[in-house]
PDB file of N, CA and C in Angstrom:
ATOM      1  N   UNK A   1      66.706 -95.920  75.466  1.00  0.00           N
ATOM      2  CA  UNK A   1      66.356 -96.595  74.235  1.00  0.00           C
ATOM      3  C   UNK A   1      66.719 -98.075  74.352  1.00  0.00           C
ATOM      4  N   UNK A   2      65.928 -98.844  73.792  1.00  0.00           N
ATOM      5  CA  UNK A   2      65.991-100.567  73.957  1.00  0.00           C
ATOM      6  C   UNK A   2      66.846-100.626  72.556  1.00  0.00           C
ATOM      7  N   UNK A   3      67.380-101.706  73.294  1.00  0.00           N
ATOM      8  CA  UNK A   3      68.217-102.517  71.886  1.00  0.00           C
ATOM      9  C   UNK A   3      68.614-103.854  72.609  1.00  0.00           C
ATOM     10  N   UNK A   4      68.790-104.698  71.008  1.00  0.00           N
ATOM     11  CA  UNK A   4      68.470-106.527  71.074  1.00  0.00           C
ATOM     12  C   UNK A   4      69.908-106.745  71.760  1.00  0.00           C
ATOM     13  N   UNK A   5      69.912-107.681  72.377  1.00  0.00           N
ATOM     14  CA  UNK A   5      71.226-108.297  72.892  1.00  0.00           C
ATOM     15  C   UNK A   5      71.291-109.818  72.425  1.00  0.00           C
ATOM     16  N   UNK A   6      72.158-109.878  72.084  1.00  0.00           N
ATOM     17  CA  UNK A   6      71.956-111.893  71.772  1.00  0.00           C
ATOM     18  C   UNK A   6      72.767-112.635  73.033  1.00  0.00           C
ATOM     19  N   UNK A   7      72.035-113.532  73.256  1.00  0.00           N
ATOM     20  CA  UNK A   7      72.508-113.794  74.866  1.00  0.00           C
ATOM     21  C   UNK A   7      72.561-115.831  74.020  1.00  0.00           C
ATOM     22  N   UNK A   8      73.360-116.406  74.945  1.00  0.00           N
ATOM     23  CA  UNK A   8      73.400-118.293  74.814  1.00  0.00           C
ATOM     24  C   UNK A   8      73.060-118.660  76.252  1.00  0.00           C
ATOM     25  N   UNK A   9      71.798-119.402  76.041  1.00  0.00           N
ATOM     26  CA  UNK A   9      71.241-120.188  77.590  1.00  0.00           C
ATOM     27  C   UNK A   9      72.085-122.020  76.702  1.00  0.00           C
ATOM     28  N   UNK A  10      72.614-122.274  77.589  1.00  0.00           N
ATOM     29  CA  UNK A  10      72.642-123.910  77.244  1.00  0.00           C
ATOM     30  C   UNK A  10      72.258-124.270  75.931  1.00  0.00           C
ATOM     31  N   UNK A  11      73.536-122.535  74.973  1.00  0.00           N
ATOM     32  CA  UNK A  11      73.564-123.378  73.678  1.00  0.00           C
ATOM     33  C   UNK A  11      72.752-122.953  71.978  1.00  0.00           C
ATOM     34  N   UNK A  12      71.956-122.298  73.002  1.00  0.00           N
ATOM     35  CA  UNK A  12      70.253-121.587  72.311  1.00  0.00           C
ATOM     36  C   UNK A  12      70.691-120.123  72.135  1.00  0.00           C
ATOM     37  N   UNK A  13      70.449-119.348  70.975  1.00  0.00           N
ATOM     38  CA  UNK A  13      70.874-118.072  70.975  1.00  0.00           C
ATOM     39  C   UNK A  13      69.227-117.618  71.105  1.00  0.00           C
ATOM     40  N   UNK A  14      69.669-116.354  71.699  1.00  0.00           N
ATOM     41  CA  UNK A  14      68.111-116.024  71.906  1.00  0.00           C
ATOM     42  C   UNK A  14      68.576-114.174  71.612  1.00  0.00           C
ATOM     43  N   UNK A  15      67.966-113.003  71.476  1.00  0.00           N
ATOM     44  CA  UNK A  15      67.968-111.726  71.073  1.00  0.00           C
ATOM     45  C   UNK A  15      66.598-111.172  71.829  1.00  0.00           C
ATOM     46  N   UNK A  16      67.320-110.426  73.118  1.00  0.00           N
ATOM     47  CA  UNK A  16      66.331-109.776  74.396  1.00  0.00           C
ATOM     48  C   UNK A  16      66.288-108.500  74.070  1.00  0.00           C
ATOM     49  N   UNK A  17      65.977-107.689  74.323  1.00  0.00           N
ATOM     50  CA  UNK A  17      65.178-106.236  73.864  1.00  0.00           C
ATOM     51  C   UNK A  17      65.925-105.789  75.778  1.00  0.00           C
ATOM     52  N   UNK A  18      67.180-104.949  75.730  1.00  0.00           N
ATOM     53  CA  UNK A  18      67.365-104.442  76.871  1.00  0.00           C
ATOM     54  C   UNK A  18      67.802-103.150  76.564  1.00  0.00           C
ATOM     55  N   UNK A  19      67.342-102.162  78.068  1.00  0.00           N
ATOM     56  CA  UNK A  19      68.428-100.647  77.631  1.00  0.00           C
ATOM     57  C   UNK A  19      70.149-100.976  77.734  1.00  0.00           C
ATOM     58  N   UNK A  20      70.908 -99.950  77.259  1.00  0.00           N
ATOM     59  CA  UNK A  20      72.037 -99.714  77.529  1.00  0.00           C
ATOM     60  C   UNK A  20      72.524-100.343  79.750  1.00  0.00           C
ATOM     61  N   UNK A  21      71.392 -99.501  80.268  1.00  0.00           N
ATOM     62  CA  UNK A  21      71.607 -99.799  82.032  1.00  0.00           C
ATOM     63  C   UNK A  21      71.314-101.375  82.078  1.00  0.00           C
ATOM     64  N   UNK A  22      70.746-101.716  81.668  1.00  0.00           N
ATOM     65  CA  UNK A  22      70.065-103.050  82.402  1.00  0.00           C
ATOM     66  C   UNK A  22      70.852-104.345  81.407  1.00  0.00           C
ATOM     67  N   UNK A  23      72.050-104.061  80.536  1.00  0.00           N
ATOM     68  CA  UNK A  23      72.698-104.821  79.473  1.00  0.00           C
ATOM     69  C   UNK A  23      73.713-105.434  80.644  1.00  0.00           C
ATOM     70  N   UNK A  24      74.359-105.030  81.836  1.00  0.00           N
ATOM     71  CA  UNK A  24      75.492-105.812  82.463  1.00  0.00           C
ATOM     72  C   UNK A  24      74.383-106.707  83.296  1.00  0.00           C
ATOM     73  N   UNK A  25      73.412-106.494  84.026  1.00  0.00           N
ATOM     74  CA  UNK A  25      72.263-107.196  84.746  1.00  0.00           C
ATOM     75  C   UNK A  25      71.714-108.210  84.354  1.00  0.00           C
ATOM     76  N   UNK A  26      71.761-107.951  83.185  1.00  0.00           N
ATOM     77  CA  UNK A  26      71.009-109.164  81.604  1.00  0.00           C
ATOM     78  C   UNK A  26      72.059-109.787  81.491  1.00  0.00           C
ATOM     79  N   UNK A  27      73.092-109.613  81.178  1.00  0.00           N
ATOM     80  CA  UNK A  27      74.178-110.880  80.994  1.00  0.00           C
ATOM     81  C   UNK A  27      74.640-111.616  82.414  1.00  0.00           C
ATOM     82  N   UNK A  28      74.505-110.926  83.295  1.00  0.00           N
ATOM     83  CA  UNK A  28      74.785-111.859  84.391  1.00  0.00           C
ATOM     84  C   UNK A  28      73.380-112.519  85.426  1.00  0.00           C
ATOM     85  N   UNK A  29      72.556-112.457  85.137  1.00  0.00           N
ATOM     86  CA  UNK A  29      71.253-113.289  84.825  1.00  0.00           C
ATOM     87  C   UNK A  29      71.277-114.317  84.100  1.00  0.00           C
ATOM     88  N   UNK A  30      71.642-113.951  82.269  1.00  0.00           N
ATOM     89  CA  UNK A  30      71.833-115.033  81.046  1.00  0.00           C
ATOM     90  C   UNK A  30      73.079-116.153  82.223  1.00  0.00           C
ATOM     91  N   UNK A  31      73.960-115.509  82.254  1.00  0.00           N
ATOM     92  CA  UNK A  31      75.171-116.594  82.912  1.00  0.00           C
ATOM     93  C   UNK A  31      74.586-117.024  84.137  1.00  0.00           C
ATOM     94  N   UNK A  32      73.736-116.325  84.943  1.00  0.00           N
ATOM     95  CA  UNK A  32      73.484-117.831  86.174  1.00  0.00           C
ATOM     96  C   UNK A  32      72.491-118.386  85.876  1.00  0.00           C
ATOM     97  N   UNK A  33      71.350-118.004  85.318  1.00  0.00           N
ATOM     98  CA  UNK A  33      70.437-119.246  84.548  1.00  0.00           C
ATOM     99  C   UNK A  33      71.068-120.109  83.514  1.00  0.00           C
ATOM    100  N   UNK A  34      71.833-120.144  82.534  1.00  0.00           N
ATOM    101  CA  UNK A  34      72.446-121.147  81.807  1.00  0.00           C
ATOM    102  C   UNK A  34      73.295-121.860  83.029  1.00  0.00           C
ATOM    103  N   UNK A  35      73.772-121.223  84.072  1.00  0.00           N
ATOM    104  CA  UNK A  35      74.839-122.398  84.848  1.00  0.00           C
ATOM    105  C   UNK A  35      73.400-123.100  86.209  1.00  0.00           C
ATOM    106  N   UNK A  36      72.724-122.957  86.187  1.00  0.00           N
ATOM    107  CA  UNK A  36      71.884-123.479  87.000  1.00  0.00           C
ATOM    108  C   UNK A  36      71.241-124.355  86.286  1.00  0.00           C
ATOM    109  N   UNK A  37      70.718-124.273  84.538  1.00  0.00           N
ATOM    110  CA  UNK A  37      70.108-125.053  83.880  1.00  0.00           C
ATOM    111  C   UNK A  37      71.517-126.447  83.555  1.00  0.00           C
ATOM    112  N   UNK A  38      72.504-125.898  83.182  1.00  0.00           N
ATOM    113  CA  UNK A  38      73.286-126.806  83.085  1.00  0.00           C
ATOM    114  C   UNK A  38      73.828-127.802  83.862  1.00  0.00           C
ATOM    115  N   UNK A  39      73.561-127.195  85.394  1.00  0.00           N
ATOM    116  CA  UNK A  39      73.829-128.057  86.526  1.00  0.00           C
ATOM    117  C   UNK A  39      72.758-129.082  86.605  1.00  0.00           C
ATOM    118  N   UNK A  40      71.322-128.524  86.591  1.00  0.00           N
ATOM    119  CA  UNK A  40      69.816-129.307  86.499  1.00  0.00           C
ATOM    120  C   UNK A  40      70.592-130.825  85.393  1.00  0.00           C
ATOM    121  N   UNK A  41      70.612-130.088  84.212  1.00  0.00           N
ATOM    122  CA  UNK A  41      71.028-131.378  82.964  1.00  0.00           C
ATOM    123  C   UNK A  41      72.228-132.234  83.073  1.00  0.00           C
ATOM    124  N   UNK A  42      72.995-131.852  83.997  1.00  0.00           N
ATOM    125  CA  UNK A  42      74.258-132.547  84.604  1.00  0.00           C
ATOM    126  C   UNK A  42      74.570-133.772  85.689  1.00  0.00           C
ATOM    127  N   UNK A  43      72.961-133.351  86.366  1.00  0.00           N
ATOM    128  CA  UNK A  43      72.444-134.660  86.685  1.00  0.00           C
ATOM    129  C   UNK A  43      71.898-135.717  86.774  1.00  0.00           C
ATOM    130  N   UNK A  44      71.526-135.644  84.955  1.00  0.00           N
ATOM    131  CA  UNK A  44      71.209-136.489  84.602  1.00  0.00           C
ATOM    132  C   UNK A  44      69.718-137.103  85.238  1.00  0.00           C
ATOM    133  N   UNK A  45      69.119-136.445  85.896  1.00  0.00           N
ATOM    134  CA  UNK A  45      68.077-136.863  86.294  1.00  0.00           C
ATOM    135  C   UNK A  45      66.357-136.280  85.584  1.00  0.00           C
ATOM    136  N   UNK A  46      66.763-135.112  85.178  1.00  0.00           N
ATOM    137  CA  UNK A  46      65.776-134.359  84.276  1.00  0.00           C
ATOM    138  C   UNK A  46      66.323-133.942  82.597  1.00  0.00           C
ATOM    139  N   UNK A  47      65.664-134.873  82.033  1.00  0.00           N
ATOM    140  CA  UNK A  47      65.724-134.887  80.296  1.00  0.00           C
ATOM    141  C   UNK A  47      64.821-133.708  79.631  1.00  0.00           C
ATOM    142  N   UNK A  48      65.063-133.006  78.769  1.00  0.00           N
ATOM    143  CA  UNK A  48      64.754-131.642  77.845  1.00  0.00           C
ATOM    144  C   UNK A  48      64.963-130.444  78.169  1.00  0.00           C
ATOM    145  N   UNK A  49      65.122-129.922  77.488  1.00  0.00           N
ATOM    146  CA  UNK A  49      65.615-128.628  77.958  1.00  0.00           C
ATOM    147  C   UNK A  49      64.348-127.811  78.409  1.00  0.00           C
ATOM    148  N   UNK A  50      62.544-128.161  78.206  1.00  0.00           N
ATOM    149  CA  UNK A  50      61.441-127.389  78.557  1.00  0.00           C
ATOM    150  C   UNK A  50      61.568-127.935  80.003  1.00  0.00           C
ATOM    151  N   UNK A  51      62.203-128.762  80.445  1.00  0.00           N
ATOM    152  CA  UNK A  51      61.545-129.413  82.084  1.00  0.00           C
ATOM    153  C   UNK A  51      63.148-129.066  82.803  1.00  0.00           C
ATOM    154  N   UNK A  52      63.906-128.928  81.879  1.00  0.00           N
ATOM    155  CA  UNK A  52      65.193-128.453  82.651  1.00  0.00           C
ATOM    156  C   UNK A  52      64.937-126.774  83.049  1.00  0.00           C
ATOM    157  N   UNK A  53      64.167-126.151  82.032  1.00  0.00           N
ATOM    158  CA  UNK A  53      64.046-124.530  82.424  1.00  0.00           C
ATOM    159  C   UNK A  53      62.809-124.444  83.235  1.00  0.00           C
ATOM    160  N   UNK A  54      62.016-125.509  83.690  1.00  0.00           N
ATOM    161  CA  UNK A  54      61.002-125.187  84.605  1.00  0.00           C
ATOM    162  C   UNK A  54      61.830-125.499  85.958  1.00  0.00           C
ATOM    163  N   UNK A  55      62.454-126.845  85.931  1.00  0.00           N
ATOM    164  CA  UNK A  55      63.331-126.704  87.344  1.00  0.00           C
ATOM    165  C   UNK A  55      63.973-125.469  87.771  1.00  0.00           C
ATOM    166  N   UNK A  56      64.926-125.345  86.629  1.00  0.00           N
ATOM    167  CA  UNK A  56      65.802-124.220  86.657  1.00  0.00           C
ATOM    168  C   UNK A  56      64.709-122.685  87.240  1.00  0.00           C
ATOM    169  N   UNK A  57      63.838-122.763  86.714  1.00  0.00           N
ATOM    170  CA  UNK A  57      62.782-121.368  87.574  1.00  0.00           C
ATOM    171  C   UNK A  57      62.318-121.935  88.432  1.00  0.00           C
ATOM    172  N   UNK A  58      61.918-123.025  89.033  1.00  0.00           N
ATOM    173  CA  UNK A  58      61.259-123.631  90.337  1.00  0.00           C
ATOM    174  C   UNK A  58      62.507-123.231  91.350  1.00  0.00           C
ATOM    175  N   UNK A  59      63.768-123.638  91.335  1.00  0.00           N
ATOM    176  CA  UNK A  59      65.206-123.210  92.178  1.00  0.00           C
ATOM    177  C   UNK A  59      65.355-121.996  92.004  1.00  0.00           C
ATOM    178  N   UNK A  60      64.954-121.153  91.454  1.00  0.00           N
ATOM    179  CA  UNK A  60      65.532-119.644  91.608  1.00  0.00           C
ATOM    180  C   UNK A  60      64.607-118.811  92.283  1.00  0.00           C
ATOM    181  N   UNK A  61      63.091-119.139  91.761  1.00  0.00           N
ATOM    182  CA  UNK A  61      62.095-119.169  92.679  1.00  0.00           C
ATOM    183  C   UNK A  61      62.068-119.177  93.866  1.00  0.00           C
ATOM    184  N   UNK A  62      62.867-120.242  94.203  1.00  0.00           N
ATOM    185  CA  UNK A  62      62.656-120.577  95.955  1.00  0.00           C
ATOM    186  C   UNK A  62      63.661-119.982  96.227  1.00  0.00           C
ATOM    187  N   UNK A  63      65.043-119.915  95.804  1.00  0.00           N
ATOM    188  CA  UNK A  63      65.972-119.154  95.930  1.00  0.00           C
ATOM    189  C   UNK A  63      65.433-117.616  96.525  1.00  0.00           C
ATOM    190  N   UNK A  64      64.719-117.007  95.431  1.00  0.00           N
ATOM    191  CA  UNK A  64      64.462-115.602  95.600  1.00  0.00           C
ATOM    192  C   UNK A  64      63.232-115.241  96.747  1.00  0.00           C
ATOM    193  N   UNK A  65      62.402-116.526  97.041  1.00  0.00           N
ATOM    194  CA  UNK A  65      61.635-115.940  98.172  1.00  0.00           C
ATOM    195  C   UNK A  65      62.175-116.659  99.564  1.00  0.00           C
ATOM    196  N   UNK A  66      62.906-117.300  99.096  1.00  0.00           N
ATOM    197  CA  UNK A  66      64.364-117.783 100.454  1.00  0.00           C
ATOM    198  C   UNK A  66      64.902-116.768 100.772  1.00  0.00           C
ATOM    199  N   UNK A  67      65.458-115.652 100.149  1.00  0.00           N
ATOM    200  CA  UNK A  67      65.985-114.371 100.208  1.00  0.00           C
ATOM    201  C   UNK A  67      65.149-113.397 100.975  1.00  0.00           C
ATOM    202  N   UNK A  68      64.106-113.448 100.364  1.00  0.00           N
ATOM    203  CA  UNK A  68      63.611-112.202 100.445  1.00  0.00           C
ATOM    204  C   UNK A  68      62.570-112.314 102.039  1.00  0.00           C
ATOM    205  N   UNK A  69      62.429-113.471 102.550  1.00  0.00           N
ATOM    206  CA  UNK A  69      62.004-113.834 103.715  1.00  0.00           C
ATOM    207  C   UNK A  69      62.675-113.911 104.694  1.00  0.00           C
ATOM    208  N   UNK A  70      64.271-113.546 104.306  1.00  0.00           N
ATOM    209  CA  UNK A  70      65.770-113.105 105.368  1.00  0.00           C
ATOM    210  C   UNK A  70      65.563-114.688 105.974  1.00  0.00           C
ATOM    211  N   UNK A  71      65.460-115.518 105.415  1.00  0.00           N
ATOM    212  CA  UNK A  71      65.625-116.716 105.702  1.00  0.00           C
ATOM    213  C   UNK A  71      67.013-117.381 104.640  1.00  0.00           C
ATOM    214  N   UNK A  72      67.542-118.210 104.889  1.00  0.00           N
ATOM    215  CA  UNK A  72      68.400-119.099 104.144  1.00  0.00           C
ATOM    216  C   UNK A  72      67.922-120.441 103.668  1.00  0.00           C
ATOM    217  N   UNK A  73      69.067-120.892 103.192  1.00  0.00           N
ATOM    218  CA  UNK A  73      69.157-122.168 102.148  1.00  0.00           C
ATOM    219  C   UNK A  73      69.765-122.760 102.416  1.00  0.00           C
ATOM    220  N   UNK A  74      69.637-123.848 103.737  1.00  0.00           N
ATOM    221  CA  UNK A  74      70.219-124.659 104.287  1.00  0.00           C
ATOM    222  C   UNK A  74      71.067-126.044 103.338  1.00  0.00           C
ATOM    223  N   UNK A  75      70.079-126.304 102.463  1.00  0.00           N
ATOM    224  CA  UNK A  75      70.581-127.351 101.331  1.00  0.00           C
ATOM    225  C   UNK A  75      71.735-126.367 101.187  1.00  0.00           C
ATOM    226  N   UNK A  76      71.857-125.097 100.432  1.00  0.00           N
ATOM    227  CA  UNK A  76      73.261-125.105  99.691  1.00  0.00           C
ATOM    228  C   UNK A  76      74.471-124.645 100.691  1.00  0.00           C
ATOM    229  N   UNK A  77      74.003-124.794 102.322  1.00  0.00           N
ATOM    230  CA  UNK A  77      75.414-124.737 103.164  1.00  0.00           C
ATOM    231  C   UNK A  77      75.788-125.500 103.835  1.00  0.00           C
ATOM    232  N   UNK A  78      74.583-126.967 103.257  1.00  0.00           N
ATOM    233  CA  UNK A  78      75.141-128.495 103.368  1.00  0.00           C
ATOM    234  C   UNK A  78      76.186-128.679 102.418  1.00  0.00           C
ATOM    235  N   UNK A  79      75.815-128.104 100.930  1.00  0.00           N
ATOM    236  CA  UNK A  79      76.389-128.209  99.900  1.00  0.00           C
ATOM    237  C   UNK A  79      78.131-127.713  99.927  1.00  0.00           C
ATOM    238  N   UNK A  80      77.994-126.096 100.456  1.00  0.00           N
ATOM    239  CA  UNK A  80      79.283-125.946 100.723  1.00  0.00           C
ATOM    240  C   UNK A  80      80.340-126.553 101.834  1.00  0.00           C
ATOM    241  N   UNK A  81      79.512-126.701 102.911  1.00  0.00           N
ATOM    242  CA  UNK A  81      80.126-127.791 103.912  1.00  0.00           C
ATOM    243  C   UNK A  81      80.880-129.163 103.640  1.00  0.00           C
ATOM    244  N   UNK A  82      80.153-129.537 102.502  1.00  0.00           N
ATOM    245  CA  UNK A  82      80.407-130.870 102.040  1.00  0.00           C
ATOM    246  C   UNK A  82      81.514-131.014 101.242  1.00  0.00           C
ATOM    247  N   UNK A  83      81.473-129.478 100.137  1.00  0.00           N
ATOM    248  CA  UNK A  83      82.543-129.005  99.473  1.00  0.00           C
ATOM    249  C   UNK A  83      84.159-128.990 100.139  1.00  0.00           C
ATOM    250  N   UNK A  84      84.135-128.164 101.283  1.00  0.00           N
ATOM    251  CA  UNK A  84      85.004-128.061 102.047  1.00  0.00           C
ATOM    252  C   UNK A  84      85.547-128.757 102.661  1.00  0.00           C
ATOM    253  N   UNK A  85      84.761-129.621 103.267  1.00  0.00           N
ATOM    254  CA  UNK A  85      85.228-131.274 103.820  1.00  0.00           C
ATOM    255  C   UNK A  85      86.349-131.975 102.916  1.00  0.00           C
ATOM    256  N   UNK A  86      85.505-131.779 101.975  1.00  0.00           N
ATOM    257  CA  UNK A  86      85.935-132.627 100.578  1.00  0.00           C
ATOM    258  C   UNK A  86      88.013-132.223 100.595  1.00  0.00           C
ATOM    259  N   UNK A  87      87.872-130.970 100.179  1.00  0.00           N
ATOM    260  CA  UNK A  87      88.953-130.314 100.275  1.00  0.00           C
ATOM    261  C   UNK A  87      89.893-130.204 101.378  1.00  0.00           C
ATOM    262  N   UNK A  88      89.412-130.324 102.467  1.00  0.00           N
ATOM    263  CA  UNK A  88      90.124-130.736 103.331  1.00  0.00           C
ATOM    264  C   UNK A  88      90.736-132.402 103.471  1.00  0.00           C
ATOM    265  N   UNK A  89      89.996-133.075 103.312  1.00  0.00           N
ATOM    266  CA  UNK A  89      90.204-134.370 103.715  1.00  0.00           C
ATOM    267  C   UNK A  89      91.928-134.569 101.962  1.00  0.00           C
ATOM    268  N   UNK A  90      91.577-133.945 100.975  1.00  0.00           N
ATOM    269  CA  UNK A  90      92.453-133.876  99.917  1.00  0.00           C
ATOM    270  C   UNK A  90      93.409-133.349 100.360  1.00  0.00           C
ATOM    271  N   UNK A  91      93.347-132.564 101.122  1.00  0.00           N
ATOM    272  CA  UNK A  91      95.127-131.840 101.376  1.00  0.00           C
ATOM    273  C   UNK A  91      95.497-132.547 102.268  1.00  0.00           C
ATOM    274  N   UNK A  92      95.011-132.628 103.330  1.00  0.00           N
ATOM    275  CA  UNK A  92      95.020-133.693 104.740  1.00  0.00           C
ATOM    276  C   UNK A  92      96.014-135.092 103.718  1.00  0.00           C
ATOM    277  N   UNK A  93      94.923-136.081 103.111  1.00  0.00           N
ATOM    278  CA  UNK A  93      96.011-136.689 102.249  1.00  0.00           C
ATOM    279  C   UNK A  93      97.175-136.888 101.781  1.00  0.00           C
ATOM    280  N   UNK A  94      97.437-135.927 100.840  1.00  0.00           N
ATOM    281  CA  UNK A  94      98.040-135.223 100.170  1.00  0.00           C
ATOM    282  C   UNK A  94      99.638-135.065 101.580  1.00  0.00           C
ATOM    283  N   UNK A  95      99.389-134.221 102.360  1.00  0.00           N
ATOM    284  CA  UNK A  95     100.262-134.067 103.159  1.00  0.00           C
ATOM    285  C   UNK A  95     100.460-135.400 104.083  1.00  0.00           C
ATOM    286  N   UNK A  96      99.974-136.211 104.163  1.00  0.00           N
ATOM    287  CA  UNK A  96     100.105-137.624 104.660  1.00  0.00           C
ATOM    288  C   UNK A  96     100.706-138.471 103.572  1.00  0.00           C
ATOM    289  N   UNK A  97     101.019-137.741 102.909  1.00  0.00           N
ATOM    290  CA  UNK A  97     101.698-138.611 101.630  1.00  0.00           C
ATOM    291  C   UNK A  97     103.278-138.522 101.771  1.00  0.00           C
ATOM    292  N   UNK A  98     103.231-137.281 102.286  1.00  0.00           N
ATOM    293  CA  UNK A  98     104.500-136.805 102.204  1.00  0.00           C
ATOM    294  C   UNK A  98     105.541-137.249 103.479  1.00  0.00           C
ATOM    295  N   UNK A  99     105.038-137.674 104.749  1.00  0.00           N
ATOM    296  CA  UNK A  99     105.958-138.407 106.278  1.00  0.00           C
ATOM    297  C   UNK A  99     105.807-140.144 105.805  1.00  0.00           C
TER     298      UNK A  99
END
């Protein structure tokens, strides 16, 4: 049996029609599309929220046939690479602070 769920994308309450099974799947969907749309609007480079949720499905898009072609996503293990650097070079610091 379906029943409404009220879910918040970036803010917006919205009420989805899901079963009981597919209610933990639906909220953690709702949470990585609101954090992917919010990242899109965080950079300040794409204004409204209609052109922020077309990006936001253009990246998940490619995401999902990036996947499904057992291919990867080289951008986001530049991304984590870069992350890590980051973090390193901070402790590295950090402990050069200390002799």
């Amino acid at each position: 049996m379906s029943s409404g769920v009220d879910v918040n994308i970036m803010g917006r309450e919205f009420k989805v029609a899901c079963s009981e099974e597919e209610r933990e799947g639906l909220i953690t969907a709702v949470n990585y599309l609101d954090k992917k749309m919010r990242e899109i609007r965080d950079t300040g480079k794409v204004i409204g929220v209609e052109r922020i949720a077309i990006m936001a499905a253009l990246n998940l898009s490619h995401e999902l046939l990036t996947a499904r072609s057992g291919g990867f996503d080289i951008g986001e293990y530049k991304r984590r690479i870069t992350s890590l650097q980051e973090q390193i070079d901070a402790v590295v610091a950090d402990q050069n602070d200390l002799f």
